[in-house]
PDB file of N, CA and C in Angstrom:
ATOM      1  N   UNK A   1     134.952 126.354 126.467  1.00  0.00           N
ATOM      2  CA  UNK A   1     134.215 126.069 125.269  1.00  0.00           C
ATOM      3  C   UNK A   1     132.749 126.365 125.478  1.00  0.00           C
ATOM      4  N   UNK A   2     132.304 126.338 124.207  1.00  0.00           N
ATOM      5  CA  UNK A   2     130.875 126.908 124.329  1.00  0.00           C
ATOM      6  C   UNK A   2     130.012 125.716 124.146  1.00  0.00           C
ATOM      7  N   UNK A   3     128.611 125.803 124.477  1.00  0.00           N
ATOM      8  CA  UNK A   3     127.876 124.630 124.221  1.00  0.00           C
ATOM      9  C   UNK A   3     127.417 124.786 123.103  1.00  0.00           C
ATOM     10  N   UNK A   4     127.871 123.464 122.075  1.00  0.00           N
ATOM     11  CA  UNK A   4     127.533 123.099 120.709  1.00  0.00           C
ATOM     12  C   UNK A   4     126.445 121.813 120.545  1.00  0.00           C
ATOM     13  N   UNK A   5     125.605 122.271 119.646  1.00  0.00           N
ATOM     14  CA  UNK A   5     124.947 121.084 119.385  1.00  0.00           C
ATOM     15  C   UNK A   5     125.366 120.464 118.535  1.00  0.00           C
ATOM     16  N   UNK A   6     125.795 119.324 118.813  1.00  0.00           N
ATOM     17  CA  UNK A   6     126.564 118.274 117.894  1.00  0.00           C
ATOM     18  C   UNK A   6     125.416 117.273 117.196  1.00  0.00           C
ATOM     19  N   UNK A   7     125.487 117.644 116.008  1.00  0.00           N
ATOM     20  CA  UNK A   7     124.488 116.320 115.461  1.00  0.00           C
ATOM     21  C   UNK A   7     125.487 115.217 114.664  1.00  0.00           C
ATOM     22  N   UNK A   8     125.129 114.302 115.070  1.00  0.00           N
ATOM     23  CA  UNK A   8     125.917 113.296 114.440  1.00  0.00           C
ATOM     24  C   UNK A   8     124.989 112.368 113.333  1.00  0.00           C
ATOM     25  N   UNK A   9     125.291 112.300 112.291  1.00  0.00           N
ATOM     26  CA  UNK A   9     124.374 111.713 111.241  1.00  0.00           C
ATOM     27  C   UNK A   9     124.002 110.615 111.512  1.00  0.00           C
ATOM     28  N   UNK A  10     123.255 110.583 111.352  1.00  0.00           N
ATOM     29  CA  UNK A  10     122.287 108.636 111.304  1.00  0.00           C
ATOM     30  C   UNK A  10     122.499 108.380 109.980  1.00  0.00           C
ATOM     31  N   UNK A  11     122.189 107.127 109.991  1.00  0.00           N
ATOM     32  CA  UNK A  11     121.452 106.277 108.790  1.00  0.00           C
ATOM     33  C   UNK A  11     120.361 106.402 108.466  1.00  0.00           C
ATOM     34  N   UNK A  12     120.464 107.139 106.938  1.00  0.00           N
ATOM     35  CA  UNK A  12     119.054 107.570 106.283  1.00  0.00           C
ATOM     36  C   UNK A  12     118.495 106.274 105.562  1.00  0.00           C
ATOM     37  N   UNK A  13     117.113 105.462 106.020  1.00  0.00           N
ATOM     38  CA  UNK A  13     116.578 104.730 105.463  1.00  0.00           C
ATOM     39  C   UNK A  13     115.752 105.169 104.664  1.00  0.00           C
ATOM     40  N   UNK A  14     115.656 104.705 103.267  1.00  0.00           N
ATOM     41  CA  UNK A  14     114.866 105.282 102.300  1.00  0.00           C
ATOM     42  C   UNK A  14     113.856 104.131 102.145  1.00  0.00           C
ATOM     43  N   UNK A  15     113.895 103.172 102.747  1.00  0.00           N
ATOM     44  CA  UNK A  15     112.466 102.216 102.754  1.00  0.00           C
ATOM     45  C   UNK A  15     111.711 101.810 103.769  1.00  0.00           C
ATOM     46  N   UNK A  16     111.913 102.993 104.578  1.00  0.00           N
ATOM     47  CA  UNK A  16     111.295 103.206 106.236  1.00  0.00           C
ATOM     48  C   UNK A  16     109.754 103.348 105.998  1.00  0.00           C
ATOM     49  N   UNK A  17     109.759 103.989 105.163  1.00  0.00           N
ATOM     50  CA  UNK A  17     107.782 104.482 105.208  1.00  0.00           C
ATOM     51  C   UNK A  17     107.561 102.565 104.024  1.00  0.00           C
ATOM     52  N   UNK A  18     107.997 102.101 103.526  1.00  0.00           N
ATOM     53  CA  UNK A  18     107.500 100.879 102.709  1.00  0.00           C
ATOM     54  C   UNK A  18     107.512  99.514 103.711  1.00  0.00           C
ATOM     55  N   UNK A  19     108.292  99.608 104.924  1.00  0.00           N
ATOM     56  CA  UNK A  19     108.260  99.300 105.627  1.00  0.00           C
ATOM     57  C   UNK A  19     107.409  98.765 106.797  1.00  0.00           C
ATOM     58  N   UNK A  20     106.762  99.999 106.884  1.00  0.00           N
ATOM     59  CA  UNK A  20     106.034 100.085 108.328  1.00  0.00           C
ATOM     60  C   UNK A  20     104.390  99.880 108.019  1.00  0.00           C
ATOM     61  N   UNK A  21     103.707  98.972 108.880  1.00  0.00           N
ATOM     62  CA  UNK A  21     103.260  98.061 108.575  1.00  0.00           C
ATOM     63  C   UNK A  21     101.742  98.642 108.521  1.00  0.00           C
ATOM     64  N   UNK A  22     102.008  99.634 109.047  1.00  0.00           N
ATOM     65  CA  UNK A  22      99.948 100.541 108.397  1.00  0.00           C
ATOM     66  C   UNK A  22     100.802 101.231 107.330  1.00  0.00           C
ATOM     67  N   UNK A  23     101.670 101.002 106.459  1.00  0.00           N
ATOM     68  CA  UNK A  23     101.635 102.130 105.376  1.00  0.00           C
ATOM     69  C   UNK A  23     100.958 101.563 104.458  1.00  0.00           C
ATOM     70  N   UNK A  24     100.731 100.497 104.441  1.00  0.00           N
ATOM     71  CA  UNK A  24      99.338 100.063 103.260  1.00  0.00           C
ATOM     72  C   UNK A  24     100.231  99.040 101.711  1.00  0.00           C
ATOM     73  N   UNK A  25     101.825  99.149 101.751  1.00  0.00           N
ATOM     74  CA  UNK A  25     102.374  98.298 101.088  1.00  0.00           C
ATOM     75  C   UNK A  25     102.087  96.965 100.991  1.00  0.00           C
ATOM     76  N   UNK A  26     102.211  96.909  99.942  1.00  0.00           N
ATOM     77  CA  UNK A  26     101.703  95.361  99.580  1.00  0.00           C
ATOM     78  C   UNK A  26     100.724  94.879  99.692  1.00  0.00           C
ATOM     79  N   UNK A  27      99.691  95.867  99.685  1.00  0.00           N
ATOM     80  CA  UNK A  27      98.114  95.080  99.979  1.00  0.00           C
ATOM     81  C   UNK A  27      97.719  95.062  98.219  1.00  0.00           C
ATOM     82  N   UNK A  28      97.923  95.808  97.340  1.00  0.00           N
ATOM     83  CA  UNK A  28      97.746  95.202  96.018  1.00  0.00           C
ATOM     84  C   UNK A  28      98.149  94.483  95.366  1.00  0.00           C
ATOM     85  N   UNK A  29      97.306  93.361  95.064  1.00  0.00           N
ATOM     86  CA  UNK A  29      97.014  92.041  94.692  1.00  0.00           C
ATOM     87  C   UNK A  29      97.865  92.075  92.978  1.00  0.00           C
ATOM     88  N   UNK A  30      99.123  91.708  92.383  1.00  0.00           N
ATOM     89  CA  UNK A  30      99.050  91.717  91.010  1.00  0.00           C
ATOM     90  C   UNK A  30      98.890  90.149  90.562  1.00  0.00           C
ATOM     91  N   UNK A  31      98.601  90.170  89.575  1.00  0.00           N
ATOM     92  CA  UNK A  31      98.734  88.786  88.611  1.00  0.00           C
ATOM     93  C   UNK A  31      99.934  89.113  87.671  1.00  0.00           C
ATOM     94  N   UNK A  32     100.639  88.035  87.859  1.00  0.00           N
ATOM     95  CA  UNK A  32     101.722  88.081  87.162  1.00  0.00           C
ATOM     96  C   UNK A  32     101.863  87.023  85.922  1.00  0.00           C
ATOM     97  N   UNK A  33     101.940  87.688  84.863  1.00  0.00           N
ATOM     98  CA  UNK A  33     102.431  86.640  83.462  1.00  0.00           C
ATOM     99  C   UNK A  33     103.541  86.491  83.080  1.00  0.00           C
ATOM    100  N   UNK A  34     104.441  85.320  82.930  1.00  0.00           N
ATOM    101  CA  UNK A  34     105.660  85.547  82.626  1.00  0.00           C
ATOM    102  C   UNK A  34     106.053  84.202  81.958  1.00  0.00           C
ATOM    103  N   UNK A  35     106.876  84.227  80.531  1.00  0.00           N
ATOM    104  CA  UNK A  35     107.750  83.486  80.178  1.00  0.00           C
ATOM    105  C   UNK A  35     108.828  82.983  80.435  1.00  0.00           C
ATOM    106  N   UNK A  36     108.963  81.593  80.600  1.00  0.00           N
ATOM    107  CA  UNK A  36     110.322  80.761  80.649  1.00  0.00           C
ATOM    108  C   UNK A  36     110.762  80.034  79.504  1.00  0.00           C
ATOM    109  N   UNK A  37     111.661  80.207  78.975  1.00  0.00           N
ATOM    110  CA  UNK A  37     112.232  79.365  77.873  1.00  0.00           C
ATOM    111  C   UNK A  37     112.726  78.334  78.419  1.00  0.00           C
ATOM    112  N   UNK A  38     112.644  77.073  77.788  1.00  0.00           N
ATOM    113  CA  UNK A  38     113.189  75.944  77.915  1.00  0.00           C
ATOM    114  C   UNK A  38     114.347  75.832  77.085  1.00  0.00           C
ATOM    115  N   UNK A  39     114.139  74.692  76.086  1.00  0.00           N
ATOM    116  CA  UNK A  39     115.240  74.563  75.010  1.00  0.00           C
ATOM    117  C   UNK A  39     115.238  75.120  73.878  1.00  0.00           C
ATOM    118  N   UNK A  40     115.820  75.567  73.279  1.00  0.00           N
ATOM    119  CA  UNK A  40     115.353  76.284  71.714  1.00  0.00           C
ATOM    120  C   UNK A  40     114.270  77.200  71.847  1.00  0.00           C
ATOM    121  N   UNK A  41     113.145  76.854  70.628  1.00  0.00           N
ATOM    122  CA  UNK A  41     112.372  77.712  70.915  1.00  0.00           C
ATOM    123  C   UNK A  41     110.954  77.498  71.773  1.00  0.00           C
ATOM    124  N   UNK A  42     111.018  76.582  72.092  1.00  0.00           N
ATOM    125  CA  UNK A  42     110.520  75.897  73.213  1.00  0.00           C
ATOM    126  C   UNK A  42     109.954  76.727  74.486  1.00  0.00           C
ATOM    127  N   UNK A  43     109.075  77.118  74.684  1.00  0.00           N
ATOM    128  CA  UNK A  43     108.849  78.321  76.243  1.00  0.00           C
ATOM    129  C   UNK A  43     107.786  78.071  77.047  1.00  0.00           C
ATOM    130  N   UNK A  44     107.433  78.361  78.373  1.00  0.00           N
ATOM    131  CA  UNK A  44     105.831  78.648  78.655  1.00  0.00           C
ATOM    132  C   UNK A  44     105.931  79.494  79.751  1.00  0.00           C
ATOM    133  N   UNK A  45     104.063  80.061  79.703  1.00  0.00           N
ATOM    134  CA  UNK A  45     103.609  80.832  79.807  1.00  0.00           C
ATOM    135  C   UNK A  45     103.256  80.740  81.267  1.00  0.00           C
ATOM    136  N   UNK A  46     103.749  80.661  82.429  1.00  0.00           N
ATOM    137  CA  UNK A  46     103.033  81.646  83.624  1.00  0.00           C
ATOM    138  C   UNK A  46     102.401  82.495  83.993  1.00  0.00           C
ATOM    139  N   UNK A  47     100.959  81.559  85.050  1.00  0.00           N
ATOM    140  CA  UNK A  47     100.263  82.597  85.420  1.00  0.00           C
ATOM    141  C   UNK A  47     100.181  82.662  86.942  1.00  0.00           C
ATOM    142  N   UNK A  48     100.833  83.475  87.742  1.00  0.00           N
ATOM    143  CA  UNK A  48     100.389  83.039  88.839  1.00  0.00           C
ATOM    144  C   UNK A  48      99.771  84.542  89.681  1.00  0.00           C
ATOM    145  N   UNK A  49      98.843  84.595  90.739  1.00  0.00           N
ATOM    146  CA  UNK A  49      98.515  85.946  91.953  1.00  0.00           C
ATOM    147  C   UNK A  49      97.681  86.128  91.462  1.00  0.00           C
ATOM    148  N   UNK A  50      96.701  85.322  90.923  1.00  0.00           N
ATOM    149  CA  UNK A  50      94.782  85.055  90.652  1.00  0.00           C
ATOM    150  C   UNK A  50      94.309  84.709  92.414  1.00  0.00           C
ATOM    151  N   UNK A  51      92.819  85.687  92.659  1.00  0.00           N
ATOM    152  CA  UNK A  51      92.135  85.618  93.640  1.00  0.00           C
ATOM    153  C   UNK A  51      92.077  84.171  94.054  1.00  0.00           C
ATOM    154  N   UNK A  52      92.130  83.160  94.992  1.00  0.00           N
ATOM    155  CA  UNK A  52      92.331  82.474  95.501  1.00  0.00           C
ATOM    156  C   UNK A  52      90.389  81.388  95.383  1.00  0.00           C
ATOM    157  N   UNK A  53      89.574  82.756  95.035  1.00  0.00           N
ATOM    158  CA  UNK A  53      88.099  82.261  94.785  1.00  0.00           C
ATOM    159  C   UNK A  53      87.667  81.808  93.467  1.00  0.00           C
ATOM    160  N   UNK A  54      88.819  82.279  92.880  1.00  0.00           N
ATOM    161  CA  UNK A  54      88.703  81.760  91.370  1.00  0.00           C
ATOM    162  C   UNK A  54      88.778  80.046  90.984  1.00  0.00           C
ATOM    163  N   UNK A  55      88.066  79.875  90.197  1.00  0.00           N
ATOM    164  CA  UNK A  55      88.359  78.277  89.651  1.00  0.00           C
ATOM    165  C   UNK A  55      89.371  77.996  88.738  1.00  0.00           C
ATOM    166  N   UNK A  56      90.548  77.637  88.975  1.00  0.00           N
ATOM    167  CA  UNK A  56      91.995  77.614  87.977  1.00  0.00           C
ATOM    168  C   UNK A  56      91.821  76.831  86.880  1.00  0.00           C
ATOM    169  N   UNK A  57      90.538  75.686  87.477  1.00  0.00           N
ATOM    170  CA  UNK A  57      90.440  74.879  86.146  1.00  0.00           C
ATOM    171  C   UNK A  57      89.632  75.398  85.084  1.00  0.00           C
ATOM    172  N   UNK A  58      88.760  76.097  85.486  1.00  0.00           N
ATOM    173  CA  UNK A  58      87.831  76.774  84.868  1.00  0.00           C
ATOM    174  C   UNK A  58      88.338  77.636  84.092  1.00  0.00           C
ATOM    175  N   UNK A  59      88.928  78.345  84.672  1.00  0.00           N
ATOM    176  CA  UNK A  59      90.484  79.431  83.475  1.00  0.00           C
ATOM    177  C   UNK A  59      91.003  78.763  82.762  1.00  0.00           C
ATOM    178  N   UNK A  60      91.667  77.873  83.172  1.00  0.00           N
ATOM    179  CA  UNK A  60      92.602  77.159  82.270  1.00  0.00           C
ATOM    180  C   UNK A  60      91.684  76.459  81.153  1.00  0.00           C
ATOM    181  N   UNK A  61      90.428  76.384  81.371  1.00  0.00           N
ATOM    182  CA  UNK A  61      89.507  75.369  80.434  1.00  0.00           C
ATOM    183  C   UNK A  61      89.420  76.192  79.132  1.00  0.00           C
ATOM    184  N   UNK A  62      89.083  77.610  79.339  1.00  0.00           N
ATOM    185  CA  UNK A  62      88.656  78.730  78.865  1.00  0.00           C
ATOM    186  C   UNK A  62      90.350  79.270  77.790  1.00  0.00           C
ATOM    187  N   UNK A  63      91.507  79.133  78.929  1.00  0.00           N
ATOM    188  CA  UNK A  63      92.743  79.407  77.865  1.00  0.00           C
ATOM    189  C   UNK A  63      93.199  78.576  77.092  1.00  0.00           C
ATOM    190  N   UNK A  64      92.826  77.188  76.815  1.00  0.00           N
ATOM    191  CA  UNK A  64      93.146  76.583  75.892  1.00  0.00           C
ATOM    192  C   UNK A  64      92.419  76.973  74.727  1.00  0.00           C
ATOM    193  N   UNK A  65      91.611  77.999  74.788  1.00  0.00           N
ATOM    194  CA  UNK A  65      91.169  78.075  73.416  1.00  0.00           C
ATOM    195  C   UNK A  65      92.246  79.082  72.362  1.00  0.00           C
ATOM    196  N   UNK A  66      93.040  78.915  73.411  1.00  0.00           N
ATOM    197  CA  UNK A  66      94.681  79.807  72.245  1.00  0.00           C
ATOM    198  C   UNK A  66      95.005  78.375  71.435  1.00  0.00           C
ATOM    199  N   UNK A  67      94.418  77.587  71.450  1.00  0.00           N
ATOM    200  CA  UNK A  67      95.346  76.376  70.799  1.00  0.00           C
ATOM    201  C   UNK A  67      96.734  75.613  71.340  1.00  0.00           C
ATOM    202  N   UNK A  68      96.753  75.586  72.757  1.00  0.00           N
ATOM    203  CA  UNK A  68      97.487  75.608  73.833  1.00  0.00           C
ATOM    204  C   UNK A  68      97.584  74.270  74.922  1.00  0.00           C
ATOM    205  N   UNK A  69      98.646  73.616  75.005  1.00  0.00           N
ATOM    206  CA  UNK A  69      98.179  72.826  76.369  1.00  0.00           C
ATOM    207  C   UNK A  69      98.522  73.425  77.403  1.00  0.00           C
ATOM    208  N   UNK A  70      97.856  72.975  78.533  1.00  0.00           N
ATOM    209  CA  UNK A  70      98.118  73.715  79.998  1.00  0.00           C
ATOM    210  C   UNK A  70      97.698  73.012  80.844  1.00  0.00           C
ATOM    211  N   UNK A  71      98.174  73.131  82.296  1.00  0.00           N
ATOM    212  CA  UNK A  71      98.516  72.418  83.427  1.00  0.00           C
ATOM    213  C   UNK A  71      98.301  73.715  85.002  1.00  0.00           C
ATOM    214  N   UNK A  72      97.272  73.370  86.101  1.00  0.00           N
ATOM    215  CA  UNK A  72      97.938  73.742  86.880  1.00  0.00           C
ATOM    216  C   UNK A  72      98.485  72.872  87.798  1.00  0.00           C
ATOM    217  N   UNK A  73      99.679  74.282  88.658  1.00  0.00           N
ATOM    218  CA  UNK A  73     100.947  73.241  89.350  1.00  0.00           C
ATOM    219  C   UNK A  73     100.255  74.245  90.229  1.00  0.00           C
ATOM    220  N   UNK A  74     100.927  73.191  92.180  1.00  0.00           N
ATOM    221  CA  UNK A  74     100.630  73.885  93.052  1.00  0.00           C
ATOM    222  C   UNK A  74     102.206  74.148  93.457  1.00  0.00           C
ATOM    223  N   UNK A  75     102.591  75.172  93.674  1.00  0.00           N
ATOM    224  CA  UNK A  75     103.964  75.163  94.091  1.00  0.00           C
ATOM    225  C   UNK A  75     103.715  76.065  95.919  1.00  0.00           C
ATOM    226  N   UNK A  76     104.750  75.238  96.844  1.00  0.00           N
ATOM    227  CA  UNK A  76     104.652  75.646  97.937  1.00  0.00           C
ATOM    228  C   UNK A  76     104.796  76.754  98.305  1.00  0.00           C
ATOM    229  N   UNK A  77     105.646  77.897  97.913  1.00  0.00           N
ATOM    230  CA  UNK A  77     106.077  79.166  97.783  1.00  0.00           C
ATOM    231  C   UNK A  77     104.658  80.245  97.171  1.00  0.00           C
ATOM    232  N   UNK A  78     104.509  79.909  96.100  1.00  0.00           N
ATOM    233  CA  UNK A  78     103.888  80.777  95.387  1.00  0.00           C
ATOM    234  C   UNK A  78     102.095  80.448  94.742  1.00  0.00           C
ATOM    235  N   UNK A  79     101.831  78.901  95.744  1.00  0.00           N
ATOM    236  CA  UNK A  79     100.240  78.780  95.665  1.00  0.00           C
ATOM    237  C   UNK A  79     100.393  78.190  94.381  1.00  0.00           C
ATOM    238  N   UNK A  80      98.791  78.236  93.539  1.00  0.00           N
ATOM    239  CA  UNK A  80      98.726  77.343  92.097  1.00  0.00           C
ATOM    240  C   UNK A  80      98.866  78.617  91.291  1.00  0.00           C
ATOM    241  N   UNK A  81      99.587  77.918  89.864  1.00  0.00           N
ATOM    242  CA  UNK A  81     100.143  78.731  89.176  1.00  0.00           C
ATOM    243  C   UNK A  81      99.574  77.841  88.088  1.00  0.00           C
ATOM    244  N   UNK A  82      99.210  78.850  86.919  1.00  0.00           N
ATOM    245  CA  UNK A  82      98.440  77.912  85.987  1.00  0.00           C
ATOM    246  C   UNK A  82     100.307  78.143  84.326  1.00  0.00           C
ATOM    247  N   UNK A  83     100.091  76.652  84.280  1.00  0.00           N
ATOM    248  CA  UNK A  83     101.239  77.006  83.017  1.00  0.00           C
ATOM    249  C   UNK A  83     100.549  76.563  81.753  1.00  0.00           C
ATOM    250  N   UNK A  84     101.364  77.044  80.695  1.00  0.00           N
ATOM    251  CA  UNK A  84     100.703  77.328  79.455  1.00  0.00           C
ATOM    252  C   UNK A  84     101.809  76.805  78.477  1.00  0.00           C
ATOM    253  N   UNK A  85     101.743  76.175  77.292  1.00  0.00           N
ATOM    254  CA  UNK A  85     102.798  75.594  76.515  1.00  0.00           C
ATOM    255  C   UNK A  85     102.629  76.962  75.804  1.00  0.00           C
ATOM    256  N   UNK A  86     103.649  77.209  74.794  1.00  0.00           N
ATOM    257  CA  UNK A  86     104.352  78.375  74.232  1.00  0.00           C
ATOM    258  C   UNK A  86     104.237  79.849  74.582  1.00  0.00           C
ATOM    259  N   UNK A  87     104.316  80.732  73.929  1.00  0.00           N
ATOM    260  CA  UNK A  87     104.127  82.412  74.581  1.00  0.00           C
ATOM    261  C   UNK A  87     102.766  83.097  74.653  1.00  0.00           C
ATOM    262  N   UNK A  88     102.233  83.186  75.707  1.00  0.00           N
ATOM    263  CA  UNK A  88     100.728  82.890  75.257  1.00  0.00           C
ATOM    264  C   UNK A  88     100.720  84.212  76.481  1.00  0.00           C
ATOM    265  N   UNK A  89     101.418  85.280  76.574  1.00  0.00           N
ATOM    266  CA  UNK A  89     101.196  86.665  77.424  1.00  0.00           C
ATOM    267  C   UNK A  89     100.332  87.236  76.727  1.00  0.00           C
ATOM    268  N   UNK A  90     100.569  87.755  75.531  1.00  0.00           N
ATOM    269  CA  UNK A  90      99.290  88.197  75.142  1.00  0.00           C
ATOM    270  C   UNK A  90      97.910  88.052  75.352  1.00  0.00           C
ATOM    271  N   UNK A  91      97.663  86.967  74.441  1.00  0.00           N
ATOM    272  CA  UNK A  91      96.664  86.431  74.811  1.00  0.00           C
ATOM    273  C   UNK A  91      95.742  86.033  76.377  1.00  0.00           C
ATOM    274  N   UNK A  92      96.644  86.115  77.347  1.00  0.00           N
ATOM    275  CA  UNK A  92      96.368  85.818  78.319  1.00  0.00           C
ATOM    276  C   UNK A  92      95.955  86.887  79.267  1.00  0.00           C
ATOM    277  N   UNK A  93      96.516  87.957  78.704  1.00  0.00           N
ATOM    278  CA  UNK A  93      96.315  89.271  79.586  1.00  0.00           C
ATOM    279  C   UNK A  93      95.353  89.648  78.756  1.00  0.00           C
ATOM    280  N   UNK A  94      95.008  89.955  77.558  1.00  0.00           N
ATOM    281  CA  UNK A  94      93.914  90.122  77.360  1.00  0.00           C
ATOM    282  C   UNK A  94      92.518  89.461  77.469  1.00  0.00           C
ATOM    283  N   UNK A  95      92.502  88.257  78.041  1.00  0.00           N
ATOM    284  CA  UNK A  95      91.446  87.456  77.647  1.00  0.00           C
ATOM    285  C   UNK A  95      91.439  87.879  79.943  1.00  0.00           C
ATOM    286  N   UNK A  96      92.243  87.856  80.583  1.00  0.00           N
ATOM    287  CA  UNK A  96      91.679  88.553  82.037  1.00  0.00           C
ATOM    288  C   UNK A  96      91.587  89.402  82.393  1.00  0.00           C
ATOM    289  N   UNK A  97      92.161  90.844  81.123  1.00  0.00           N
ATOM    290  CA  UNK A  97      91.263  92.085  81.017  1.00  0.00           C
ATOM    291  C   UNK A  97      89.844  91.756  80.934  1.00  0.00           C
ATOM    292  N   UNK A  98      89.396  91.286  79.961  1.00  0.00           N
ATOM    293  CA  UNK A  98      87.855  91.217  79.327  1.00  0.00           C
ATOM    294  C   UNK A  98      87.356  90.557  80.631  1.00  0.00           C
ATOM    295  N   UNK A  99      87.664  89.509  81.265  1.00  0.00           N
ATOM    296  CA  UNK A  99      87.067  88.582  82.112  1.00  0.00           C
ATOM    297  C   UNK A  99      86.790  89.758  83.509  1.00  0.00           C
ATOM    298  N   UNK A 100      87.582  90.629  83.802  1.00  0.00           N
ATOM    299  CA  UNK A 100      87.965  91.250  85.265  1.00  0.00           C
ATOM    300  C   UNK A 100      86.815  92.538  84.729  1.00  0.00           C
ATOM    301  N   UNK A 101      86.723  93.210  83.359  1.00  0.00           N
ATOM    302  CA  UNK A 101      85.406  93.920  82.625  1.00  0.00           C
ATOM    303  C   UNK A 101      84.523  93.377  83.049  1.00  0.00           C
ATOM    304  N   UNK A 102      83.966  92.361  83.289  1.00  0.00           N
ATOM    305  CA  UNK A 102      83.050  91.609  82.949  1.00  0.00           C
ATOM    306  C   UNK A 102      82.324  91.260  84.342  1.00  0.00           C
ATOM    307  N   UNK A 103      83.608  90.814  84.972  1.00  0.00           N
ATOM    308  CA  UNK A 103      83.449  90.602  86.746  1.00  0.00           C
ATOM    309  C   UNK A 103      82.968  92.088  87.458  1.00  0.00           C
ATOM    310  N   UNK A 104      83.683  92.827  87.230  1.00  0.00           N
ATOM    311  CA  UNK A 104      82.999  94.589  87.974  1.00  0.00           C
ATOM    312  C   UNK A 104      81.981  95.073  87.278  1.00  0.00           C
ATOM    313  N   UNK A 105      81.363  94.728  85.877  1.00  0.00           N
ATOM    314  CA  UNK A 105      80.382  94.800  85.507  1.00  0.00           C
ATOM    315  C   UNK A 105      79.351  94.159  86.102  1.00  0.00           C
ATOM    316  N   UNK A 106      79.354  93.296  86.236  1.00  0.00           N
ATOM    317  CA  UNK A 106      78.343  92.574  87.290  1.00  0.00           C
ATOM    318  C   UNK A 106      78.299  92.935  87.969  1.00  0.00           C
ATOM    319  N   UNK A 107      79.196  92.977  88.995  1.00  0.00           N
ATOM    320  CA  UNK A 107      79.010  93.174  90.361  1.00  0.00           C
ATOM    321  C   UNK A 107      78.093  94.723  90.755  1.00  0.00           C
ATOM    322  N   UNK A 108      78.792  95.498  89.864  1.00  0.00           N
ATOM    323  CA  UNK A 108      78.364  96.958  89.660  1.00  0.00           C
ATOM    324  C   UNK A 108      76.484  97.148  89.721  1.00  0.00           C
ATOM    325  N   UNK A 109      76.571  95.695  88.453  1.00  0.00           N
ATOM    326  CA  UNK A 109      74.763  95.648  88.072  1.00  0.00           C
ATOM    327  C   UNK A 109      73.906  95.462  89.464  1.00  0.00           C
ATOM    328  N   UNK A 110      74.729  93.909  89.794  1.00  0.00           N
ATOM    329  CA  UNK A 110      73.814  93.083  90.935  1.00  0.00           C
ATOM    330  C   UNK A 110      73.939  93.833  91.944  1.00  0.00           C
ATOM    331  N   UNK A 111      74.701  94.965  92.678  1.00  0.00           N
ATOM    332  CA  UNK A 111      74.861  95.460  93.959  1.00  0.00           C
ATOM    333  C   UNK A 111      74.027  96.266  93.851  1.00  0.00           C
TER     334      UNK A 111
END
């Protein structure tokens, strides 16, 4: 017999480069908004993966002006999460668009 190069297939990992730990995954920060329904029509509004320098009460002081009650919770898993009585995504993502405008505007000025 002749000499053959035998390749024998591996296991192709397709989340090898998301993986490995200088590929730079997961270093962007999101804020996440999300609804939970309760009973009927009953729901609220989650906010949680705000900069850690931020004042939650201070936000939350500022989102009740949806006409809204709200609470933050510290949950062990996922840090403080600010909640919001009814569906208040809208409103909420837009009002930390304008705020996050506002924050790199400054910073932009004062640097």
């Amino acid at each position: 017999m002749s000499d053959l190069d035998i390749q024998i297939p591996t296991a192709f990992d397709p989340f090898a480069d998301a993986n490995a730990e200088d590929s730079g995954a997961g270093t962007k920060e999101y804020v996440h908004i999300r609804i939970q329904q309760r009973n009927g029509r009953k729901s609220l509004t989650t906010v949680q993966g705000l900069k850690k320098e931020f004042s939650y009460n201070k936000i939350l002081k500022d989102l009740k002006e949806f006409c809204c009650n709200g609470t933050v919770v510290q949950d062990p898993e996922l840090g403080q999460v600010i909640q919001l009585q009814g569906d208040q995504r809208k409103n909420v993502s837009t009002f930390l668009v304008q705020v996050i405008v506002i924050i790199i505007w400054f910073s932009y000025i004062y640097s």
